[in-house]
Protein backbone atom coordinates (compact mmCIF):
# COMPACT_ATOMS: atom_id res chain seq x y z
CA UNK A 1 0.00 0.00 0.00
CA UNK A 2 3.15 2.92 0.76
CA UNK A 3 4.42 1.93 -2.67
CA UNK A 4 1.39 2.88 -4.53
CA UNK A 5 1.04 5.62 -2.37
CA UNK A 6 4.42 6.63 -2.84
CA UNK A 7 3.99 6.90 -6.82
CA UNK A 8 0.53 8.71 -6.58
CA UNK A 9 1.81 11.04 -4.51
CA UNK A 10 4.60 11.73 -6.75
CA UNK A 11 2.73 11.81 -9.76
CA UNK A 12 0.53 14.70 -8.06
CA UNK A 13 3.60 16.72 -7.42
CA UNK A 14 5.12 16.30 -11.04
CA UNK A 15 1.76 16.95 -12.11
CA UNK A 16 1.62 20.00 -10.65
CA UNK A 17 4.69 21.28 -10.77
CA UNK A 18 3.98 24.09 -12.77
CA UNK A 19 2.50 25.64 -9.93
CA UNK A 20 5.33 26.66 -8.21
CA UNK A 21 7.37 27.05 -11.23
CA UNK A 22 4.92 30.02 -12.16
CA UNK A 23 4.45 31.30 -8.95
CA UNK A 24 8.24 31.78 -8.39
CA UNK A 25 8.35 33.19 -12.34
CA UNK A 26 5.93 36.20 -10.47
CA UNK A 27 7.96 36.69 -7.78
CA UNK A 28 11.00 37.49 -8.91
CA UNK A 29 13.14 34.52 -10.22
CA UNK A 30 12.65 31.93 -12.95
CA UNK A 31 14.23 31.20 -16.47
CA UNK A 32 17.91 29.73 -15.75
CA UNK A 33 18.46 31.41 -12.63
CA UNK A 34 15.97 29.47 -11.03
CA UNK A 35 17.09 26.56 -12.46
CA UNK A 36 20.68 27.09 -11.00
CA UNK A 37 19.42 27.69 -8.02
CA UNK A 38 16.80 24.61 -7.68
CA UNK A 39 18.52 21.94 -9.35
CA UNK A 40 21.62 22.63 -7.86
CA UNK A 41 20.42 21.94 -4.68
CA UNK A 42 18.88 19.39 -5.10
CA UNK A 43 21.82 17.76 -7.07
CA UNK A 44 23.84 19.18 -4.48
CA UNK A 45 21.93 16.97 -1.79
CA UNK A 46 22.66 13.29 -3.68
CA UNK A 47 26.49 14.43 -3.29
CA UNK A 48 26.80 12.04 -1.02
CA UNK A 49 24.76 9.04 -2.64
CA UNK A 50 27.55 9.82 -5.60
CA UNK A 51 30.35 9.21 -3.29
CA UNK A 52 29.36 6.00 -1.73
CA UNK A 53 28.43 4.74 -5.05
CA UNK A 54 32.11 6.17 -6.72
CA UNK A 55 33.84 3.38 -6.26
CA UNK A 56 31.10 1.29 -8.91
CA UNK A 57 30.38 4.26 -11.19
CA UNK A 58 33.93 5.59 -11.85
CA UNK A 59 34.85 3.32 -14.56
CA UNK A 60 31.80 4.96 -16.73
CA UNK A 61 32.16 8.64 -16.43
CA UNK A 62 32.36 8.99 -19.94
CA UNK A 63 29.00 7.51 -19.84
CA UNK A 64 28.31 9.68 -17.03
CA UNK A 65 29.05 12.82 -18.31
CA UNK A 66 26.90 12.19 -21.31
CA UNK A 67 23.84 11.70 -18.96
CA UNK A 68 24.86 15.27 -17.26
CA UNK A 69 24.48 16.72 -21.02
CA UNK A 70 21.43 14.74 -22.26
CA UNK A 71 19.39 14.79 -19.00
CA UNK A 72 20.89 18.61 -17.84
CA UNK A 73 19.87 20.00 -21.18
CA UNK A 74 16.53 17.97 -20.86
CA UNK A 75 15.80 19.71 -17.38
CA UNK A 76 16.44 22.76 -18.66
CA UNK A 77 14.50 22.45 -21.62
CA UNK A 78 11.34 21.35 -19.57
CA UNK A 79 11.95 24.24 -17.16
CA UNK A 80 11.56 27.07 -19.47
CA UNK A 81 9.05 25.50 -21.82
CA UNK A 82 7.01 24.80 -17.88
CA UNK A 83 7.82 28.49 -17.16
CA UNK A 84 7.03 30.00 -20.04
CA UNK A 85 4.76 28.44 -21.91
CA UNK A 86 1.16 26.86 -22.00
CA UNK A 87 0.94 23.79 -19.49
CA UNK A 88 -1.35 21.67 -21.76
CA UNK A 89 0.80 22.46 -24.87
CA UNK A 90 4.27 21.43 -23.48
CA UNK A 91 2.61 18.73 -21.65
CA UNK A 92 1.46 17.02 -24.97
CA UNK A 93 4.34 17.96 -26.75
CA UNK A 94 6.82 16.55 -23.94
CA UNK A 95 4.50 13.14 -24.16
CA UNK A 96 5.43 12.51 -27.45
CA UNK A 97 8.34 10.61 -25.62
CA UNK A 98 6.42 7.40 -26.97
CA UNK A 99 7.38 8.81 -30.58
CA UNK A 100 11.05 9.01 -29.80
CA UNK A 101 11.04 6.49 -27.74
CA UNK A 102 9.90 3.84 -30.73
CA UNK A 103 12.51 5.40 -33.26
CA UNK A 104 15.74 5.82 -31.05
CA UNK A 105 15.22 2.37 -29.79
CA UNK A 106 15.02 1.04 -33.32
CA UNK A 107 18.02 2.80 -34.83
CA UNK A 108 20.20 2.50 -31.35
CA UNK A 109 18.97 -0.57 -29.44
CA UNK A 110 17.94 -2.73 -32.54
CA UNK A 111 14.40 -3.30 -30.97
CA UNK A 112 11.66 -4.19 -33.53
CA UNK A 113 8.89 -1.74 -34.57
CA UNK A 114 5.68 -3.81 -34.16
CA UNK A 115 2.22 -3.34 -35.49
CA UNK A 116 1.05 -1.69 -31.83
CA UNK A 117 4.57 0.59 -31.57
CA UNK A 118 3.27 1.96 -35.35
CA UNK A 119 -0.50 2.39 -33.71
CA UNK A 120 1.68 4.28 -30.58
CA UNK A 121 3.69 6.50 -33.48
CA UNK A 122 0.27 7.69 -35.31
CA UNK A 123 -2.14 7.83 -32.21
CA UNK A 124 0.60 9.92 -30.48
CA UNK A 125 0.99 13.04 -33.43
CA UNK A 126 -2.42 12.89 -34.11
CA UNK A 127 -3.15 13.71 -30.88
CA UNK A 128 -0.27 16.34 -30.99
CA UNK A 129 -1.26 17.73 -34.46
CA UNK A 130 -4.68 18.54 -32.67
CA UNK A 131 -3.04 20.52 -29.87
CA UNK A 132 -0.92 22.39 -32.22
CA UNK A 133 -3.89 23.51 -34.58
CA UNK A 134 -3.46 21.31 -37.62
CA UNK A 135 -5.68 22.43 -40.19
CA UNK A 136 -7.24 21.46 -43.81
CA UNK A 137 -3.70 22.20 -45.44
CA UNK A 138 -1.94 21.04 -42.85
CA UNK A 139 0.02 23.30 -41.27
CA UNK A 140 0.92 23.61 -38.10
CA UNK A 141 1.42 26.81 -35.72
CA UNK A 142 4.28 26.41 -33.81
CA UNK A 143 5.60 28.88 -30.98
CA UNK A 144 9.43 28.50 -29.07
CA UNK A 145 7.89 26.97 -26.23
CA UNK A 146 6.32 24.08 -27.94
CA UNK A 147 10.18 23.84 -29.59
CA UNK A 148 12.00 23.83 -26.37
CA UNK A 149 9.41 21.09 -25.36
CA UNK A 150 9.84 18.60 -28.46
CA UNK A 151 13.84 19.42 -28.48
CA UNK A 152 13.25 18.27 -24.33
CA UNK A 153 11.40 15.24 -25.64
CA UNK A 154 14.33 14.17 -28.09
CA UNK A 155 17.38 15.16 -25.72
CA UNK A 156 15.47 13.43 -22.87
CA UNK A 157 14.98 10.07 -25.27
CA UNK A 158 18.67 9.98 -26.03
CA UNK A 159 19.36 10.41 -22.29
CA UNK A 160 17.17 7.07 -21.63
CA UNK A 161 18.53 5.13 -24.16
CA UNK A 162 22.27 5.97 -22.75
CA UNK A 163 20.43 4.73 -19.37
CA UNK A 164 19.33 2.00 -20.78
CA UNK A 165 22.68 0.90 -22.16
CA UNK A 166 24.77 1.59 -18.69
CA UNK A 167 23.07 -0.90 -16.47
CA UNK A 168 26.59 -0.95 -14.57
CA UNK A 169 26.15 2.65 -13.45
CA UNK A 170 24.30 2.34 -10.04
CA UNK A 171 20.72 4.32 -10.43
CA UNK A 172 21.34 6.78 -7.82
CA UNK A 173 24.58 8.06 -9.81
CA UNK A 174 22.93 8.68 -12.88
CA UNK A 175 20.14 10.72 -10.91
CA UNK A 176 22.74 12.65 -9.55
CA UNK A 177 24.64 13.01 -12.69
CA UNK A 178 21.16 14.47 -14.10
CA UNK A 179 20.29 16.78 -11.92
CA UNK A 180 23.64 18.56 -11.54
CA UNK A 181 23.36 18.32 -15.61
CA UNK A 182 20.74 21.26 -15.43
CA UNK A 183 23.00 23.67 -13.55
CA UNK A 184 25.68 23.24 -15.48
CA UNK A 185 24.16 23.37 -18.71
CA UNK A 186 22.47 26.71 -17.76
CA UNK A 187 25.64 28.33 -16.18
CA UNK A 188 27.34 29.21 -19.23
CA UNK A 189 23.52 31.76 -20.10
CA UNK A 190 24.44 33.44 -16.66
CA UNK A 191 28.79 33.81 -17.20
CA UNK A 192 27.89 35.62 -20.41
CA UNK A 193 25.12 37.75 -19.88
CA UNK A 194 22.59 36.22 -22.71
CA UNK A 195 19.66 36.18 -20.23
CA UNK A 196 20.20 39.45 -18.62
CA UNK A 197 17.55 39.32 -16.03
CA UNK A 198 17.99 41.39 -12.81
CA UNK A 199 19.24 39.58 -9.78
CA UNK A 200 16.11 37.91 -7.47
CA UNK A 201 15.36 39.02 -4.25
CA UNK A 202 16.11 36.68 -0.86
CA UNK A 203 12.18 35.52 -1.21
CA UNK A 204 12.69 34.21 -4.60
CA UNK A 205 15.70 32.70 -4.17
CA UNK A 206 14.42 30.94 -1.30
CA UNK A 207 11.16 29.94 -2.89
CA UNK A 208 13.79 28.44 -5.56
CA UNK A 209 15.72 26.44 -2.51
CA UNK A 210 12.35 25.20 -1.77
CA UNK A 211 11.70 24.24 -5.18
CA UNK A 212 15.02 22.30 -5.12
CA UNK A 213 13.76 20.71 -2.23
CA UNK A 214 10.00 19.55 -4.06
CA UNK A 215 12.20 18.22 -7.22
CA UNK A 216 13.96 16.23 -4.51
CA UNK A 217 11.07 14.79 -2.58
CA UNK A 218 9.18 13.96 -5.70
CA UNK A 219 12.68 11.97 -6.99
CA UNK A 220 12.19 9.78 -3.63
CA UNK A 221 8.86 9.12 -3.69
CA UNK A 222 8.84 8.19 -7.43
CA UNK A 223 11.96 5.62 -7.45
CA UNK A 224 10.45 3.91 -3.91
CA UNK A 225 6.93 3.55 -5.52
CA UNK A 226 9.25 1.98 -8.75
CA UNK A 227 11.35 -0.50 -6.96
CA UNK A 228 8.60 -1.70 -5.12
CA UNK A 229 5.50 -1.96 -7.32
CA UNK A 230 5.09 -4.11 -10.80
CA UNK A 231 6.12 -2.50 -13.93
CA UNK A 232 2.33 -2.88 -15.36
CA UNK A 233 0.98 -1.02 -12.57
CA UNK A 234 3.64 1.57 -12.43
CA UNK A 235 3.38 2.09 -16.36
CA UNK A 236 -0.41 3.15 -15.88
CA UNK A 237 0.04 5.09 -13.08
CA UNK A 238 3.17 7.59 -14.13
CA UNK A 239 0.24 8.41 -16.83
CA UNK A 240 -1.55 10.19 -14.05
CA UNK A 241 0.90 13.09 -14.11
CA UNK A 242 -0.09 14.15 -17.79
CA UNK A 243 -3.82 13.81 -16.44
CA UNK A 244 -3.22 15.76 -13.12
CA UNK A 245 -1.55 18.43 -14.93
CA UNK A 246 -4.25 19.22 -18.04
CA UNK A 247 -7.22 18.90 -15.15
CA UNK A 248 -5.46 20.98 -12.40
CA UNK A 249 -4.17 24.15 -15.34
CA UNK A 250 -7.86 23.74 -16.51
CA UNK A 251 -9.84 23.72 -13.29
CA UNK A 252 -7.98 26.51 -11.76
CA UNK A 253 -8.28 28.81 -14.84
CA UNK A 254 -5.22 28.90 -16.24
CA UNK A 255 -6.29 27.59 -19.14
CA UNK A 256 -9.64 26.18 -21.74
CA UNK A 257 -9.26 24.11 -24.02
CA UNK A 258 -11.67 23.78 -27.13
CA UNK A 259 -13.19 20.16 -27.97
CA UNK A 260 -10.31 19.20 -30.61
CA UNK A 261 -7.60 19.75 -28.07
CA UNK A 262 -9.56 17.67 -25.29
CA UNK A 263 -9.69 14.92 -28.19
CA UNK A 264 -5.76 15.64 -28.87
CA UNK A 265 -5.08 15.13 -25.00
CA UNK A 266 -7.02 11.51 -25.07
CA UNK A 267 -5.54 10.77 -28.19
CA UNK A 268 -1.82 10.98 -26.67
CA UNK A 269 -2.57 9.76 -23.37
CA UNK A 270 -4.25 6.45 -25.48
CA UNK A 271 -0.40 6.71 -26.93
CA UNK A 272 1.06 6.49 -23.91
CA UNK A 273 -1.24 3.97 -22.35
CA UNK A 274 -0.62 1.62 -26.05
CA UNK A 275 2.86 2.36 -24.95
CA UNK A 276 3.01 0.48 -21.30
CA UNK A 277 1.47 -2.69 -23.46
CA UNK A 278 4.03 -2.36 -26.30
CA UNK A 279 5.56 -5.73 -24.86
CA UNK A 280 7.67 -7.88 -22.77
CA UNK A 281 11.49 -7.35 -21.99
CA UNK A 282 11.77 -3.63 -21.99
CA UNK A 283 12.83 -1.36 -19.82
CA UNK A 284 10.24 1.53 -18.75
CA UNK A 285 11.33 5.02 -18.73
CA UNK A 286 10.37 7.56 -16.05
CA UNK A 287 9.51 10.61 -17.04
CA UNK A 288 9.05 13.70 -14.08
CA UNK A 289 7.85 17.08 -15.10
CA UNK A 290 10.57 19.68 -13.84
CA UNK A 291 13.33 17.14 -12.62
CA UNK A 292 13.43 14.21 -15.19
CA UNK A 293 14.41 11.26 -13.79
CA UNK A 294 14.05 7.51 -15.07
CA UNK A 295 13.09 4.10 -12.76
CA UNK A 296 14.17 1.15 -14.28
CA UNK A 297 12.29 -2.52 -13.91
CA UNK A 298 11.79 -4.97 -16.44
CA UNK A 299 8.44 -4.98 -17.95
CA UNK A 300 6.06 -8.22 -16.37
């Protein structure tokens, strides 16, 4: 019973994550500032868990590294698309991880695209091309968040497939690895100026240490509520965060949708469902909203 209360609960705080991310946007601190701030401390805080684990994880830091980049740049795409952007739109966009997910593992893994994985592909852009305002011709309207939150969808893929290859790298390292990936890969905006935003005040800066703490709580609960539950279950439940989100930004007026883009948002979460029953021997990716992070459990 704690597991699976363990995972709801987390799947209510990624779900509603962009709560906090847009209340600390209005009070003073967001873009990559708060994303020095937050997910340094909380990679800051699995120091230690990195340490112990050294001794095992050493011989990969090549490997290591390359999760910093791929899951970093991921976090930070997330962040910013979270911040600035529509929650339903970068939610849908981000769950096209099914997409990616089928391709990468084809042309780096070898694994075989099967009838359902092709149902997964088509049920999952529909669903998309809906959101996005596909009309008679075609087209598509596309704005930089919904960018930030496909190019977090593909960087985030080729992070999981690089977990998925290094099953010698102890979990807990690669978390860590990830989550200091975010800082670093957003330093580089503050050294030279590009974002240019004026310095936050000791409020925001502590709302952003508490948000560092909420990535890190939600990290917990999610990987006890993996280790401990079956991979079936688990699959259907991590859903719930794409679900929590689109209800909660709906219900408290942030936004409406029309009755194509409620069609679009049960046409990708039917993607994502097809994609928990895609078939045995896999490993299941985890996917969190502001802190991505990925349980891993063979498929049962």
């Amino acid at each position: 019973m704690l597991p699976l209360a363990s995972l709801l609960f987390s799947s209510l705080m990624w779900g509603l994550s962009w709560l906090p991310l847009h209340a600390l946007r209005a009070a003073g601190i967001d873009g990559v500032m708060l994303i020095v701030v937050a997910f340094g401390t909380a990679g800051v805080c699995l120091l230690p868990l990195l340490r112990r684990q050294w001794t095992q994880a050493r011989a990969h830091v090549r490997w290591l590294l390359l999760i910093a980049l791929l899951g970093g740049l991921a976090n930070v795409c997330f962040t910013l698309a979270m911040s600035y952007g529509e929650v339903v739109r970068v939610m849908v966009l981000f769950y096209l991880l099914p997409v990616w997910g089928v391709l990468g593992g084809r042309v780096f893994l070898g694994e075989p695209i099967t009838r359902l994985r092709i149902l997964t592909v088509v049920t999952a852009l529909g669903g998309a091309g809906l959101i996005l305002g596909l009309d008679e011709r075609f087209s598509l309207t596309f704005i930089w968040q919904d960018w930030l939150a496909i190019t977090c969808g593909l960087v985030f893929t080729g992070n999981n497939l690089v977990f998925r290859h290094q099953q010698e790298i102890p979990v807990g390292s690669k978390v860590a690895a990830m989550l200091l990936g975010a800082p670093l890969c957003a330093m580089p905006v503050l050294l030279f100026g590009w974002e240019g935003a004026a310095a936050p005040g000791v409020m925001a800066v502590l709302g952003a240490l508490a948000y560092g703490a909420w990535i890190l709580v939600a990290t917990g609960t999610t990987q006890f509520g993996v280790t401990h539950l079956p991979a079936g279950r688990v699959a259907i439940l991590i859903i719930l965060e794409l679900v929590v989100a689109v209800l909660s930004a709906v219900l408290l007026g942030e936004e409406t949708l029309a009755a194509r883009e409620w069609l679009g948002v049960a046409l990708v979460l039917a993607a994502a469902v097809l994609e928990t029953r895609s078939g045995p021997g896999e490993v299941v990716t985890r996917r969190t909203d502001a802190g991505l992070v990925l349980g891993e459990w063979p498929r049962q």
